[in-house]
C-alpha atoms as a PDB file:
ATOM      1  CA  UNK A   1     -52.863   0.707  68.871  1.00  0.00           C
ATOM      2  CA  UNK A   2     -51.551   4.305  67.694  1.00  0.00           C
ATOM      3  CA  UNK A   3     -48.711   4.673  69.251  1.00  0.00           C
ATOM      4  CA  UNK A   4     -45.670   7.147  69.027  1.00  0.00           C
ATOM      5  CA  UNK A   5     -43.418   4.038  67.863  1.00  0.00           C
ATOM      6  CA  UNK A   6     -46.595   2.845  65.151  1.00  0.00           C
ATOM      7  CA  UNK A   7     -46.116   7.249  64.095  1.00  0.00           C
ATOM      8  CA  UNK A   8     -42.708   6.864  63.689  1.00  0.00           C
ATOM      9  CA  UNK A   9     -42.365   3.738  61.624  1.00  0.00           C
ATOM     10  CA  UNK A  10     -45.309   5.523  59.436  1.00  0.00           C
ATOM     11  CA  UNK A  11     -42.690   8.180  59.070  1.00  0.00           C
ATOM     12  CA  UNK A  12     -40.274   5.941  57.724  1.00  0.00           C
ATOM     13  CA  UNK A  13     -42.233   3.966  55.929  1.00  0.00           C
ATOM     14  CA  UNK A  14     -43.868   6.679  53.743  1.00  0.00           C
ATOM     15  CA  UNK A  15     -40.196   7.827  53.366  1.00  0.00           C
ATOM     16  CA  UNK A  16     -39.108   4.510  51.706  1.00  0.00           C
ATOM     17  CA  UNK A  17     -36.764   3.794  54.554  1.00  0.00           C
ATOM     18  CA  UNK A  18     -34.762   0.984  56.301  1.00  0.00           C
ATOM     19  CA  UNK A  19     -34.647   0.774  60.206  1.00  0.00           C
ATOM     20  CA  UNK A  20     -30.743   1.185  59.556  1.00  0.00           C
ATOM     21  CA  UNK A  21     -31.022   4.169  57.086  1.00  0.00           C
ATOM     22  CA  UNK A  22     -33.612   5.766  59.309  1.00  0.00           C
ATOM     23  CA  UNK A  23     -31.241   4.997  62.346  1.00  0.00           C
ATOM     24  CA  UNK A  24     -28.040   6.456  60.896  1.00  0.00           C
ATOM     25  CA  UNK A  25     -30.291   9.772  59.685  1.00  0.00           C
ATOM     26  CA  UNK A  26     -31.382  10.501  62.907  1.00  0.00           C
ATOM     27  CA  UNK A  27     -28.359   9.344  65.188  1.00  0.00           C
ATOM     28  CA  UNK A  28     -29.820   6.747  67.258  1.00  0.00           C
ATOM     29  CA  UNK A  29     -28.875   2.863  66.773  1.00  0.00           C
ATOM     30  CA  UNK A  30     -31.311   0.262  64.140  1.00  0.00           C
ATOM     31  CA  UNK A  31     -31.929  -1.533  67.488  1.00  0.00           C
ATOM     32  CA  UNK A  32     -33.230   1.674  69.699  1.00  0.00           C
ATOM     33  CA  UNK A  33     -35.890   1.935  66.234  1.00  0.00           C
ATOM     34  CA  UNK A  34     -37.031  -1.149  66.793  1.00  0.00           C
ATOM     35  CA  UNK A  35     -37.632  -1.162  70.197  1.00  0.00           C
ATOM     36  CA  UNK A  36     -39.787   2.143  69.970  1.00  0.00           C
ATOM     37  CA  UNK A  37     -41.456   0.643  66.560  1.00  0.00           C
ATOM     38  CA  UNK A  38     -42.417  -1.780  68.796  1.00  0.00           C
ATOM     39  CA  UNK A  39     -43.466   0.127  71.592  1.00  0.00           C
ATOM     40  CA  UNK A  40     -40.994  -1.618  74.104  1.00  0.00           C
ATOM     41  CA  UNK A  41     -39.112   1.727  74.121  1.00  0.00           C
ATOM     42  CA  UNK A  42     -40.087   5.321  74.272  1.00  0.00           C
ATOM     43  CA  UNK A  43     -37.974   7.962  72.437  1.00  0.00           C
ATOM     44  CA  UNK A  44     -36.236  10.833  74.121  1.00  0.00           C
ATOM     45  CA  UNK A  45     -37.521  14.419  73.472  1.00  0.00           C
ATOM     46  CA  UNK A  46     -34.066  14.594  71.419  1.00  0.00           C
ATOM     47  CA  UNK A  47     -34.881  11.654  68.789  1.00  0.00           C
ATOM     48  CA  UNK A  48     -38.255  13.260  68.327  1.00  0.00           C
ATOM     49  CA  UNK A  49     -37.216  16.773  68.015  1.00  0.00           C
ATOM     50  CA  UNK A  50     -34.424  15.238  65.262  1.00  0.00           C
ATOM     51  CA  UNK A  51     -36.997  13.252  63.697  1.00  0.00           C
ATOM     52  CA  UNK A  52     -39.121  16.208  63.280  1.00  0.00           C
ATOM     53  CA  UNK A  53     -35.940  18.464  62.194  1.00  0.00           C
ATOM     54  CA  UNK A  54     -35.098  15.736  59.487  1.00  0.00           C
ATOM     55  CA  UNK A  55     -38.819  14.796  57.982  1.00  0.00           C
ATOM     56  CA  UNK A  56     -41.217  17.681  58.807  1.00  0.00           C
ATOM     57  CA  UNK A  57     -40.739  18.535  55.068  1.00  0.00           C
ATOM     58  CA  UNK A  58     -39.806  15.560  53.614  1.00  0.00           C
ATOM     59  CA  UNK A  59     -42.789  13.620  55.332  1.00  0.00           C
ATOM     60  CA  UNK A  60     -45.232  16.176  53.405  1.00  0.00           C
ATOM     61  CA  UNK A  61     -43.484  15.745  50.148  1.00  0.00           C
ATOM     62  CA  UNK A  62     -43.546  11.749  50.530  1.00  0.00           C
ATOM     63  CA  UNK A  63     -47.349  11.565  52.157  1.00  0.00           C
ATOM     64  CA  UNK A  64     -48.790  13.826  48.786  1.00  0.00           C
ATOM     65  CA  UNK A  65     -46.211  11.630  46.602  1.00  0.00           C
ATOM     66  CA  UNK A  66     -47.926   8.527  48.295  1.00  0.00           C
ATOM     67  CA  UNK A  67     -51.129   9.853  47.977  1.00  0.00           C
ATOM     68  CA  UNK A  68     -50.492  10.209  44.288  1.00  0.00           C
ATOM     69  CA  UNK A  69     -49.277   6.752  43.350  1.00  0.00           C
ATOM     70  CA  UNK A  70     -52.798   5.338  44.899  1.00  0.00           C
ATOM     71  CA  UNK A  71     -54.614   7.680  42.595  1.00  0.00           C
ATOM     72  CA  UNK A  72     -56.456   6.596  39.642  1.00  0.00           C
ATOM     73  CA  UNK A  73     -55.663   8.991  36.507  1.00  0.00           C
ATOM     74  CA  UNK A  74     -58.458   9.062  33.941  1.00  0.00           C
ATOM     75  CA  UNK A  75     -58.467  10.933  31.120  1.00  0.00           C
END
């Protein structure tokens, strides 16, 4: 299932991030990130307007830097 919690650990993810390092970043507690990860918790309009504050660039840097990595270079 796609979920806002499944978008949100993508985020982190792709950013090369802890649940703790994301956590502290965005100013909610490692266990609150689980629980939405999970989808046993929604976040507030706050966490996702931080989220999007923190990683609207840095998730585009990190997605094309991803992208990259999975590419095969030929001469």
């Amino acid at each position: 299932m796609n979920t806002i919690g499944v978008k949100i650990k993508q985020i982190r993810k792709v950013n090369y991030m802890t649940q703790i390092e994301f956590s502290k970043l965005i100013g909610i507690s490692q266990g609150a990130i689980s629980q939405i990860e999970k989808g046993k918790a929604k976040p507030t309009i706050e966490t996702l307007q931080e989220i999007k504050q923190v990683f609207s660039n840095r998730f585009e840097l990190a997605y094309f830097r991803k992208l990259w990595n999975y590419r095969t270079i030929e001469p």
